[in-house]
Protein backbone atom coordinates (compact mmCIF):
# COMPACT_ATOMS: atom_id res chain seq x y z
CA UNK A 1 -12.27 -7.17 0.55
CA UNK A 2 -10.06 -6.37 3.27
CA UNK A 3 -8.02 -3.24 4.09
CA UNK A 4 -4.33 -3.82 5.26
CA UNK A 5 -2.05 -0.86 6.64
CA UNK A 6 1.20 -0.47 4.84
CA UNK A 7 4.02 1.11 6.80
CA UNK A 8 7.95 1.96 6.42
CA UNK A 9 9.90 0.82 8.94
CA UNK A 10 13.18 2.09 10.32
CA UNK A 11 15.42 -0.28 12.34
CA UNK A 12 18.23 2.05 13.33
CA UNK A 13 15.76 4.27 15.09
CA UNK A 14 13.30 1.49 15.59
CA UNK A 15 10.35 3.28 14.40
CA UNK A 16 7.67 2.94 11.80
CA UNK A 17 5.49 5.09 9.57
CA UNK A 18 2.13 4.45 8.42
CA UNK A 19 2.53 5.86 4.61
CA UNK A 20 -1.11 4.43 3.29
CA UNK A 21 -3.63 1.31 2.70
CA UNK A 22 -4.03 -1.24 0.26
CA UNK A 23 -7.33 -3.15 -0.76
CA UNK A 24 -7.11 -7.61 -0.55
CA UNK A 25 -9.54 -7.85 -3.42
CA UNK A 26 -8.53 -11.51 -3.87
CA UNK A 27 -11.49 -13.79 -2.41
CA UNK A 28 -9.06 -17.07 -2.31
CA UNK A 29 -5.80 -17.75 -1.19
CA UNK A 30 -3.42 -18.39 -4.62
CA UNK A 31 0.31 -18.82 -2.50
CA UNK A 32 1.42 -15.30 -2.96
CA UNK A 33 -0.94 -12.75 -1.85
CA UNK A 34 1.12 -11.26 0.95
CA UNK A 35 3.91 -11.27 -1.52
CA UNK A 36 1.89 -9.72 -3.52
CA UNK A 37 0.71 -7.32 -1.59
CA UNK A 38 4.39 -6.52 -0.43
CA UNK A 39 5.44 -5.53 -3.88
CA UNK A 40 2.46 -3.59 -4.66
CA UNK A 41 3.02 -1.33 -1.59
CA UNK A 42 7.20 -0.92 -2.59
CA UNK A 43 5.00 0.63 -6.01
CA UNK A 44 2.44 1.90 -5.26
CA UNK A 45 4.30 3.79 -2.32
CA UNK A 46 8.21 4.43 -3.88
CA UNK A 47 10.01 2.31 -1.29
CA UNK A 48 13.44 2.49 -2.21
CA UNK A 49 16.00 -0.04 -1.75
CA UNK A 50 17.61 -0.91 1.29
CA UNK A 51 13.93 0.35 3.25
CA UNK A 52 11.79 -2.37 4.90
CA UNK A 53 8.25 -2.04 4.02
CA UNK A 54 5.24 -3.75 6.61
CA UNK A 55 1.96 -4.35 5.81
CA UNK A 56 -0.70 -5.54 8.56
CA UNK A 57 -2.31 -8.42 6.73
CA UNK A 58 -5.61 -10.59 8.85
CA UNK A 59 -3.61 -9.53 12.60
CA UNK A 60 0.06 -10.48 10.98
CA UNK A 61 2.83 -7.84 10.70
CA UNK A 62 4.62 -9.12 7.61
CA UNK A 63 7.65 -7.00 6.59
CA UNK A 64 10.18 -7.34 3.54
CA UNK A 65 13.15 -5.31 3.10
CA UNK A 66 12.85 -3.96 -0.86
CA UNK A 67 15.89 -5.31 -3.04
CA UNK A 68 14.86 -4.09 -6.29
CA UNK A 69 10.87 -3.94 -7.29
CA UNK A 70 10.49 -4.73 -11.10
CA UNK A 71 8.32 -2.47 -12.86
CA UNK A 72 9.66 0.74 -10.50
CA UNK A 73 12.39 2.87 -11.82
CA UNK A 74 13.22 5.73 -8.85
CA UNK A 75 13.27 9.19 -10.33
């Protein structure tokens, strides 16, 4: 199990926020896990759309900017 940092970054003012961690319980590569892992932390951490969310996965900064996350419905 590894632990990766999940952060929201802002472009305009070229910052970023840690906002929490997520768990890599997978033991084997399947294709998608940073993918994954990307759309778990839009969940699990309300990323709306139009934010770019970054998650430090094995040394790699991997960032997505959220679209629309299935399964989350903003409140």
């Amino acid at each position: 199990m590894e632990t990766c940092l999940v952060y929201l970054v802002n472009k305009q003012r070229a910052s970023k926020i840690q906002v929490g961690t997520l768990m890599e319980r997978r033991r084997t590569e399947r294709g998608n896990n940073i993918v994954d892992l990307l759309k778990l932390a839009a969940i699990r951490y309300k990323v709306l759309s139009g934010q770019t969310v970054q998650i430090n996965f094995r040394g790699m900064l991997v960032e997505m900017e959220i679209r629309a996350v299935k399964g989350f419905r903003p409140k």
